[in-house]
C-alpha atoms as a PDB file:
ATOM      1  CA  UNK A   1    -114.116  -5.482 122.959  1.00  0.00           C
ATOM      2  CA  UNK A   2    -114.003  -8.929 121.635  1.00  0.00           C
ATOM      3  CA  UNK A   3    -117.269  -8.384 119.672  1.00  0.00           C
ATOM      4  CA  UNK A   4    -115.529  -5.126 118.425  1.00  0.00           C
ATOM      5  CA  UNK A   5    -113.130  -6.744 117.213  1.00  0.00           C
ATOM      6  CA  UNK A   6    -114.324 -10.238 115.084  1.00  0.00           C
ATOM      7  CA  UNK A   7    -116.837  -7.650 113.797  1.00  0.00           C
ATOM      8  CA  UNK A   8    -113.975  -5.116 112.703  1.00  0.00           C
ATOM      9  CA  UNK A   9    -112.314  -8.445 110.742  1.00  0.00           C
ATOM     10  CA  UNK A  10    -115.489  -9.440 109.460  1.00  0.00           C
ATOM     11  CA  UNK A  11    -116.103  -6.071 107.708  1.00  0.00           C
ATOM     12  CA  UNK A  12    -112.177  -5.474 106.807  1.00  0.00           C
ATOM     13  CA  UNK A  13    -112.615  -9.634 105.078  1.00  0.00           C
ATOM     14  CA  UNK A  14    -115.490  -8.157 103.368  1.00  0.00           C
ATOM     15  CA  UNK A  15    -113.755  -5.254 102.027  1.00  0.00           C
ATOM     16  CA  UNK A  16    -110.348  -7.170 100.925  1.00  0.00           C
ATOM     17  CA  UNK A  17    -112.735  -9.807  98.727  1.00  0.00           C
ATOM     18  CA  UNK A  18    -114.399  -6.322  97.087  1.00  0.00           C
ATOM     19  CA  UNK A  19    -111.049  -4.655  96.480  1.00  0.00           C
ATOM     20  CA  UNK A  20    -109.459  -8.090  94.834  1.00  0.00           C
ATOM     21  CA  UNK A  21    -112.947  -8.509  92.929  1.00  0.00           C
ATOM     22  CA  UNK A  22    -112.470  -5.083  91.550  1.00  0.00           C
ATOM     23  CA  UNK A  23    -108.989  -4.806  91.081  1.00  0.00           C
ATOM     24  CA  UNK A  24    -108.311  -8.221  89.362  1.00  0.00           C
ATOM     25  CA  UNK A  25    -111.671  -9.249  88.211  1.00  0.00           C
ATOM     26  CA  UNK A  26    -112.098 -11.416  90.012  1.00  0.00           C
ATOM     27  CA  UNK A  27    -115.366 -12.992  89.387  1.00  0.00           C
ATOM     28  CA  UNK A  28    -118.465 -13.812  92.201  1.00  0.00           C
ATOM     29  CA  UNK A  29    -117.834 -17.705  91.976  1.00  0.00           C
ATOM     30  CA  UNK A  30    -114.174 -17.803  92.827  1.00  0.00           C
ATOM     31  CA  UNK A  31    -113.363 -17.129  96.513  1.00  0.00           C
ATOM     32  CA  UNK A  32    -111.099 -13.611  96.406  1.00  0.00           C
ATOM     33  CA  UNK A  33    -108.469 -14.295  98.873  1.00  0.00           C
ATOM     34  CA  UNK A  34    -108.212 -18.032  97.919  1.00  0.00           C
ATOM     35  CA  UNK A  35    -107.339 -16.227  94.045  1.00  0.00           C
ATOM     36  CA  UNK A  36    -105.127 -13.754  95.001  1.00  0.00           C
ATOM     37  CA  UNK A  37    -103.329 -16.551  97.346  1.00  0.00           C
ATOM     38  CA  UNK A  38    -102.651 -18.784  94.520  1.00  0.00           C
ATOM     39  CA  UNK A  39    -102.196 -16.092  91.491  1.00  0.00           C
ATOM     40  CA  UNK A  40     -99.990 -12.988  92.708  1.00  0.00           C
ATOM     41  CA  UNK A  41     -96.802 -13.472  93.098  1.00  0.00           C
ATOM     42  CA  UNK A  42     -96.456 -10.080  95.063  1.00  0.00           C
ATOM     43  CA  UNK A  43     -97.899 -11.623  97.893  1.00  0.00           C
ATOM     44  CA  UNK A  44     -96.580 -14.682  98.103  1.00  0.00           C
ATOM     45  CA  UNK A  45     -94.563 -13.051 101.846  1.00  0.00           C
ATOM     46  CA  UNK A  46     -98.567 -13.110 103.559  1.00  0.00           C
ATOM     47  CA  UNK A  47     -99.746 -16.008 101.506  1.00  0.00           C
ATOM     48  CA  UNK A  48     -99.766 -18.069 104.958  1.00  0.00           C
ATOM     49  CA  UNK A  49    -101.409 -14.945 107.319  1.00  0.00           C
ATOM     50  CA  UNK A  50    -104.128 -14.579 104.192  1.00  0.00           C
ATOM     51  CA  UNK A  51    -104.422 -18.428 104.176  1.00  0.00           C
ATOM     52  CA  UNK A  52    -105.519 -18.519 108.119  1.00  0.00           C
ATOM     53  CA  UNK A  53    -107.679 -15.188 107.699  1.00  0.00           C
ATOM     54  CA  UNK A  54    -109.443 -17.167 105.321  1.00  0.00           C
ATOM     55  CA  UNK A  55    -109.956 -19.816 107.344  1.00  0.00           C
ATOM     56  CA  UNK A  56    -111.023 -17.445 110.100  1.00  0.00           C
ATOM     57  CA  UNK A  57    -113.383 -16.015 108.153  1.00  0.00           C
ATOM     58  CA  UNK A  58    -114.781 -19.136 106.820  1.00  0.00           C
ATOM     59  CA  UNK A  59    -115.505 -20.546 110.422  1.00  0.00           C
ATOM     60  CA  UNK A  60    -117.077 -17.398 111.542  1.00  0.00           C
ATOM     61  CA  UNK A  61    -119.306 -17.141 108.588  1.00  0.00           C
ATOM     62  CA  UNK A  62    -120.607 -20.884 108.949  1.00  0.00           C
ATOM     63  CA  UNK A  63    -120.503 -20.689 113.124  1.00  0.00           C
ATOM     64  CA  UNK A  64    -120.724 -16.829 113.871  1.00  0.00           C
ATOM     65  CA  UNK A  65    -121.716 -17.726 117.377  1.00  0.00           C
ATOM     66  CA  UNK A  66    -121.965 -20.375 120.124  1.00  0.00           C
ATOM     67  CA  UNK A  67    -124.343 -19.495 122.954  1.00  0.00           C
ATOM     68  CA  UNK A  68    -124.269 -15.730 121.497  1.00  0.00           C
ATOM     69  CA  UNK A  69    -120.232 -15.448 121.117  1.00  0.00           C
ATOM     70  CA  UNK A  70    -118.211 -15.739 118.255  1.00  0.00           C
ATOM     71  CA  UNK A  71    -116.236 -18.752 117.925  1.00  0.00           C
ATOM     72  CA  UNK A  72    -112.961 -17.182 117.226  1.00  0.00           C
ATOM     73  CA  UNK A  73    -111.736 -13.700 118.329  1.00  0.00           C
ATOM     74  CA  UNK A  74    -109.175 -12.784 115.618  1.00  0.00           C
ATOM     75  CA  UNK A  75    -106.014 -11.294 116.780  1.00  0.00           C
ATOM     76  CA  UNK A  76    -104.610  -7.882 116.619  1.00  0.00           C
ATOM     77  CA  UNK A  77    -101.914  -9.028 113.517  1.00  0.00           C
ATOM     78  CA  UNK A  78    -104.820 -10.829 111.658  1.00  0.00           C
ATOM     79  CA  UNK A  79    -106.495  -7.405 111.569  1.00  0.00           C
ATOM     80  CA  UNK A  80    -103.418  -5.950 110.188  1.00  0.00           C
ATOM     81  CA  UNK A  81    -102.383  -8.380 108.172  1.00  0.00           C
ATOM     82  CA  UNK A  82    -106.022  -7.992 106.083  1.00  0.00           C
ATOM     83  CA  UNK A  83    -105.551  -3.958 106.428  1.00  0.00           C
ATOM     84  CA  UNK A  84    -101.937  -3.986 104.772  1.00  0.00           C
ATOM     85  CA  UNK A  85    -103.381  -6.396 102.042  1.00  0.00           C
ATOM     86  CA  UNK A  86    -106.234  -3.743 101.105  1.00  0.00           C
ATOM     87  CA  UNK A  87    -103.576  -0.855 100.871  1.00  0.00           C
ATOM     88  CA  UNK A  88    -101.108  -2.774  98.768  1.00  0.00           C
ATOM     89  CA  UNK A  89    -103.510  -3.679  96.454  1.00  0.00           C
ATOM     90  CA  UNK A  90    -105.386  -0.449  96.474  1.00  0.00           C
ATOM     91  CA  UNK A  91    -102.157   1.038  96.181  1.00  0.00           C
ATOM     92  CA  UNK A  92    -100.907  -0.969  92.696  1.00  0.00           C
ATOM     93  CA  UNK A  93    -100.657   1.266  90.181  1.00  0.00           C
ATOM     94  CA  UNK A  94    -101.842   0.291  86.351  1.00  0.00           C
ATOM     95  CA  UNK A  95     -99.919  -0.139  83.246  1.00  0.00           C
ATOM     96  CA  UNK A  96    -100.701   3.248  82.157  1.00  0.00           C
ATOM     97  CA  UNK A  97     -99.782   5.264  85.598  1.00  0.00           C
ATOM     98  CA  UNK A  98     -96.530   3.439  84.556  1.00  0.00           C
ATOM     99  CA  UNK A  99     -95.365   3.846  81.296  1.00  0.00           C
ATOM    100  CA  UNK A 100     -93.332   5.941  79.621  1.00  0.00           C
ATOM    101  CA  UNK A 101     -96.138   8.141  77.528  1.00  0.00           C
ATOM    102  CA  UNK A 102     -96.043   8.383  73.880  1.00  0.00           C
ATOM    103  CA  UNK A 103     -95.725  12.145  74.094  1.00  0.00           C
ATOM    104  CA  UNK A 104     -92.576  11.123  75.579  1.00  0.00           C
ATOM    105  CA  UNK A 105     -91.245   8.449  73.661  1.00  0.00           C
ATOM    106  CA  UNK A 106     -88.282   8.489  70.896  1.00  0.00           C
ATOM    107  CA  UNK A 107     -90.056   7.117  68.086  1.00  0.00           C
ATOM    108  CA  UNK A 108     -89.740   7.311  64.302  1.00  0.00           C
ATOM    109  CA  UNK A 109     -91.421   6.513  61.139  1.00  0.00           C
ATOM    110  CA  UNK A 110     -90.778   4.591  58.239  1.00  0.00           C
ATOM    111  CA  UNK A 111     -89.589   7.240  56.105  1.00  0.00           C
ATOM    112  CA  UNK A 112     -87.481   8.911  58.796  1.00  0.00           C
ATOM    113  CA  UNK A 113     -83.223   9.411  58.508  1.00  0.00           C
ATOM    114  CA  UNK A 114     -81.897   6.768  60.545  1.00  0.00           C
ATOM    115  CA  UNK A 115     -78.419   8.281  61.572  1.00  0.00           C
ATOM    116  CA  UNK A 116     -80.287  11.151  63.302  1.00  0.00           C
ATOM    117  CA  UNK A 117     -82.877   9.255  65.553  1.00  0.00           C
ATOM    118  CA  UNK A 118     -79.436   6.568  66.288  1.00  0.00           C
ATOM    119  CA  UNK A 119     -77.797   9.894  68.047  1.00  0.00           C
ATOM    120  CA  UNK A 120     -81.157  10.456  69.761  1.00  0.00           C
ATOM    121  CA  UNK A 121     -80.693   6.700  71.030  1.00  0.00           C
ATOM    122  CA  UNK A 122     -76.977   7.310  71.666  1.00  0.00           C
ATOM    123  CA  UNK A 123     -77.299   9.740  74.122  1.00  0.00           C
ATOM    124  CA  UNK A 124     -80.406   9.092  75.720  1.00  0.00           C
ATOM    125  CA  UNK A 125     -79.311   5.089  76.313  1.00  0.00           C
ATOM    126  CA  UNK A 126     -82.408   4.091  74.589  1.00  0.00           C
ATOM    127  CA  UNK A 127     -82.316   0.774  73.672  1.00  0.00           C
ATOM    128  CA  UNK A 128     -85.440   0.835  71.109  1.00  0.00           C
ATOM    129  CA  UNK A 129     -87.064   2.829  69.067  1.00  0.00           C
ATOM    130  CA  UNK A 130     -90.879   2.234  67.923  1.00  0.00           C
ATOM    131  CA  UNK A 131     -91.757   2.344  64.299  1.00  0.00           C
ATOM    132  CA  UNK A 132     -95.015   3.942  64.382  1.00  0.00           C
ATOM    133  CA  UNK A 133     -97.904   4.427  61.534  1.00  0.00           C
ATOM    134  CA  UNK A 134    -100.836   6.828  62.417  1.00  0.00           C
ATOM    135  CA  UNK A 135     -99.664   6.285  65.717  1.00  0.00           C
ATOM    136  CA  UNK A 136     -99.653   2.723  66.001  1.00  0.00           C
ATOM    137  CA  UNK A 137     -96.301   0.272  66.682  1.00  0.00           C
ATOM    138  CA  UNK A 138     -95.374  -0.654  63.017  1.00  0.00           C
ATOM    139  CA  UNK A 139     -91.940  -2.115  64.189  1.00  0.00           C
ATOM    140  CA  UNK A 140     -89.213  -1.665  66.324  1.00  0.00           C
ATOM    141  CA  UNK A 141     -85.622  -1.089  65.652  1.00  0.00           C
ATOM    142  CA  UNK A 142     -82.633  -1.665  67.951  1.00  0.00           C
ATOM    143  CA  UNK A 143     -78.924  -1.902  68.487  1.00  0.00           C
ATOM    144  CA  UNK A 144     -79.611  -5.800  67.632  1.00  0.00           C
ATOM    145  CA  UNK A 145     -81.764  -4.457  64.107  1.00  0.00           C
ATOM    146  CA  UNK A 146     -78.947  -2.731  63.171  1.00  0.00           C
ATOM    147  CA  UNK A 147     -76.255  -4.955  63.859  1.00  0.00           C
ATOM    148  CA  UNK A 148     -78.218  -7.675  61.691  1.00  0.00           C
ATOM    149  CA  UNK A 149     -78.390  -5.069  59.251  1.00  0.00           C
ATOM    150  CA  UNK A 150     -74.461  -4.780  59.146  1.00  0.00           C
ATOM    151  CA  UNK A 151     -73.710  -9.019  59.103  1.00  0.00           C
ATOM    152  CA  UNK A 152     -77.021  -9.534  56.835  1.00  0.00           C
ATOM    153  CA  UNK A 153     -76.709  -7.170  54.448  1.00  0.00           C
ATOM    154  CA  UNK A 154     -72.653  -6.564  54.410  1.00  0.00           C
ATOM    155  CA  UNK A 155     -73.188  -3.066  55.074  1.00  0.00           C
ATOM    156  CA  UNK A 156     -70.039  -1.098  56.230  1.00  0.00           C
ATOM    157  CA  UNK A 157     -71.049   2.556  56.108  1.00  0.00           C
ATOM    158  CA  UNK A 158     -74.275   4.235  57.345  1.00  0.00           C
ATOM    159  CA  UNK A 159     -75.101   7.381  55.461  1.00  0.00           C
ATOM    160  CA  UNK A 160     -77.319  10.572  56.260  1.00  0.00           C
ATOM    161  CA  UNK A 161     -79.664   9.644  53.706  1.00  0.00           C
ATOM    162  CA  UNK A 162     -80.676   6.258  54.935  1.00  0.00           C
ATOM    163  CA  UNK A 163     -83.947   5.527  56.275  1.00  0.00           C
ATOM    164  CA  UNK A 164     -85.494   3.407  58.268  1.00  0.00           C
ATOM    165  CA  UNK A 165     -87.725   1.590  55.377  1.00  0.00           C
ATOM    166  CA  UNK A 166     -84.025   0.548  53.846  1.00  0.00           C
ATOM    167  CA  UNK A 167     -84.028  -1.891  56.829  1.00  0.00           C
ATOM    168  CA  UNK A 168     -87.849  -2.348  56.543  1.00  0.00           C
ATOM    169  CA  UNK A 169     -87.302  -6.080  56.995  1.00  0.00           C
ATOM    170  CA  UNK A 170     -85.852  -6.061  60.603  1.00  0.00           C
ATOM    171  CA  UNK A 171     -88.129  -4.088  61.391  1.00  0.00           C
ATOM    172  CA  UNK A 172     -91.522  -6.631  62.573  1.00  0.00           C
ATOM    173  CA  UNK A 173     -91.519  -7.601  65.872  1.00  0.00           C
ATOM    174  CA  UNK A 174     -91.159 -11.065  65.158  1.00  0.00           C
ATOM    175  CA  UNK A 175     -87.566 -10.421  63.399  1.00  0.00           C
ATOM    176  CA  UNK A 176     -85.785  -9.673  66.710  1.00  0.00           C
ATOM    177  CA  UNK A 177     -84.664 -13.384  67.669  1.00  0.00           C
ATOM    178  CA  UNK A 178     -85.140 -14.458  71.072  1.00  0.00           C
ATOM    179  CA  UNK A 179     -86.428 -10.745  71.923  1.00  0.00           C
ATOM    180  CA  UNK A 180     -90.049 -10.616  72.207  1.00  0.00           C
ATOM    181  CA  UNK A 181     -92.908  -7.913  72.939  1.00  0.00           C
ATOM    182  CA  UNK A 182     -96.098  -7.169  74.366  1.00  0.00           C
ATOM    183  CA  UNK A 183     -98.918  -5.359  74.131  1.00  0.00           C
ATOM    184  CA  UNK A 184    -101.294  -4.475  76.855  1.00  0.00           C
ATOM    185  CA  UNK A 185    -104.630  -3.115  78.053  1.00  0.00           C
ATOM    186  CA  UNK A 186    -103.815   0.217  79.745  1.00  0.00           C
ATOM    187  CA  UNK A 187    -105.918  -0.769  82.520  1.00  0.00           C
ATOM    188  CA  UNK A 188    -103.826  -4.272  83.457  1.00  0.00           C
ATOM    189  CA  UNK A 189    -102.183  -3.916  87.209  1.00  0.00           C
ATOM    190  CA  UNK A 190     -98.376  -3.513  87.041  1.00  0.00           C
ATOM    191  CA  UNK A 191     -97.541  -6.465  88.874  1.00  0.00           C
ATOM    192  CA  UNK A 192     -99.171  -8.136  86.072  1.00  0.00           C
ATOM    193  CA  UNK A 193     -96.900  -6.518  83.590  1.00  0.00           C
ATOM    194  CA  UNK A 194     -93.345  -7.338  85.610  1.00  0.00           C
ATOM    195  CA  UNK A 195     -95.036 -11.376  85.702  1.00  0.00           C
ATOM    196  CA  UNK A 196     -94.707 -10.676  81.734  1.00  0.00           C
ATOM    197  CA  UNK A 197     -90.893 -10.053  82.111  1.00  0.00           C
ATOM    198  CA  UNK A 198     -90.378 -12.799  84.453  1.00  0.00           C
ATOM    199  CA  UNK A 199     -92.367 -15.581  82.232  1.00  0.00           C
ATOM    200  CA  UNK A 200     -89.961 -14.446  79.249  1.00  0.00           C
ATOM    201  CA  UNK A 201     -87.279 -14.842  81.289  1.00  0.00           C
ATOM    202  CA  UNK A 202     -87.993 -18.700  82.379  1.00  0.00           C
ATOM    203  CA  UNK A 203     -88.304 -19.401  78.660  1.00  0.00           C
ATOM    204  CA  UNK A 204     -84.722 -17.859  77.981  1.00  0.00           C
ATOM    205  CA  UNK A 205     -86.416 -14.566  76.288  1.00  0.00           C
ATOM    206  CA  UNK A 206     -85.740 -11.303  76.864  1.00  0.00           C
ATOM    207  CA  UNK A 207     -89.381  -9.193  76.715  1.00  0.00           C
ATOM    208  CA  UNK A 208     -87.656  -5.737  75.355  1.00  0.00           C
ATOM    209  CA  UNK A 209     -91.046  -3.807  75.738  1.00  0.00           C
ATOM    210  CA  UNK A 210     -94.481  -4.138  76.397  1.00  0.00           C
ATOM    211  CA  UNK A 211     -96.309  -1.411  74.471  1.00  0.00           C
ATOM    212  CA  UNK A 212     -99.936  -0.237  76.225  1.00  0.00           C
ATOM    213  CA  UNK A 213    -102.658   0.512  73.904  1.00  0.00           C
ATOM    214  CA  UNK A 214    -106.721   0.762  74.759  1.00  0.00           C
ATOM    215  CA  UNK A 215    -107.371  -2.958  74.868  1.00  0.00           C
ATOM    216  CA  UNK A 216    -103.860  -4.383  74.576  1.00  0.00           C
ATOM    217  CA  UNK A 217    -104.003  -4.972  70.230  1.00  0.00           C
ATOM    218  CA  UNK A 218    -101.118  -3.968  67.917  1.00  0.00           C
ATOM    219  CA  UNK A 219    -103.644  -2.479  65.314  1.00  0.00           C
ATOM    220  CA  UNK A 220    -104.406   0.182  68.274  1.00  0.00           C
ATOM    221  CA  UNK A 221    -102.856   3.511  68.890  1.00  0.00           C
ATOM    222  CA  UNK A 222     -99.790   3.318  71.559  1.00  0.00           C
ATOM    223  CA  UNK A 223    -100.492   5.336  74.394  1.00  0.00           C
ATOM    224  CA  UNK A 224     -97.281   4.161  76.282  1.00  0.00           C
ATOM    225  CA  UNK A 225     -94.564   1.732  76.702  1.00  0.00           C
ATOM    226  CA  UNK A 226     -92.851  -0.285  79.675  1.00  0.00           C
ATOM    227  CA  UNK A 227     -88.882  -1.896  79.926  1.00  0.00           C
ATOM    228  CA  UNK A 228     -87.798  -4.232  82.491  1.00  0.00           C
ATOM    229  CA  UNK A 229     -86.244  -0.983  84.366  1.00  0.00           C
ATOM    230  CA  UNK A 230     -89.479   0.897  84.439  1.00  0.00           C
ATOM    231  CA  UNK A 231     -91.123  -2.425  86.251  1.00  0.00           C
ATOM    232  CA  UNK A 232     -87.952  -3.302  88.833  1.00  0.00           C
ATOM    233  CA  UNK A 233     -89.488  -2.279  92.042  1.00  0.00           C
ATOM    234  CA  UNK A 234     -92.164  -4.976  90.859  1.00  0.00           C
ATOM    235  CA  UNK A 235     -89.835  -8.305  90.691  1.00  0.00           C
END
């Protein structure tokens, strides 16, 4: 039984360093569990069971045996501990199982009214609205891009026939203050999107969306998009 069982947790060590390898990209020179110890926050609650496994593991694989038994029998919660680890991350979903899909996304173009897709936002409780161009995130425009529109420009009455490329020049991403935005791959894990929203947040930002595309580039097509709310269960 004792055999059974360093064997089991040698094979289940084996499998955790092939699931973080795969899942993270982790490459073959850096030591899997020693990564995922150090880099994700999400496991931060284990980081001291994963830290002995390791050691564990390290021992056994340097001294399997003295006088034909293992060193080190690992215990019953060691085992589990390494089995729990390989579901959660087997179990993290990626940006694109996420998102919010662009077939499902109030959007707009340049030359669209802006009084009609503002009573979309209205009564929906969107707080943005991508500007898109063949598809692709052109700009964004927000409660905040139209109250700078009002102060800026002295504007005190919104008409039907007002577009969008009337406030053209609130429009770039970089025009939204201390609001920023993303863009990334569709395959990145979700816990590394909600790190996004946190890292904004230590630098007094605010990270209003991270848009998903192929390969994480503006000058792609959007095939989704994230908000703090979509990522809580993350933080």
């Amino acid at each position: 039984m004792k055999d059974d069982a360093t064997g089991e947790f040698i094979d289940l060590y084996k499998r955790l360093e092939s699931v973080i390898r795969s899942k993270y990209d982790v490459p073959q020179e850096i030591g899997a569990v020693s990564w995922l110890i150090h880099n994700e926050r999400g496991f931060i609650g284990v980081r001291d069971e994963l830290n002995y496994c390791r050691e564990v593991r390290n021992l056994l694989q340097h001294n399997e045996r003295v006088r034909g038994d293992y060193a080190v029998i690992p215990s019953a919660g060691m085992i589990e501990t390494i089995k729990s680890t390989i579901s959660r991350i087997e179990g993290i979903p990626r940006a694109i199982d996420m998102c919010v899909k662009t077939s499902d996304i109030c959007s707009a173009s340049i030359s669209d009214a802006m009084l009609p897709a503002m009573r979309v936002m209205c009564s929906k409780t969107y707080t943005h609205l991508p500007i898109l161009e063949d598809g692709r995130v052109n700009g964004v425009f927000s409660a905040k891009s139209l109250l700078s529109h009002i102060i800026e420009d002295g504007v005190t009455r919104l008409d039907e026939t007002m577009t969008f490329e009337q406030v053209a020049g609130l429009l770039p991403l970089d025009r939204h203050g201390s609001e920023t935005f993303a863009f990334v791959p569709q395959e990145m894990l979700a816990t590394n999107v909600a790190e996004l929203f946190q890292q904004a947040r230590k630098q007094s930002k605010r990270l209003g969306v991270v848009f998903v595309t192929a390969h994480g580039k503006q000058s792609e097509r959007l095939l989704g998009m994230l908000t703090a709310w979509d990522m809580a269960e993350f933080f």
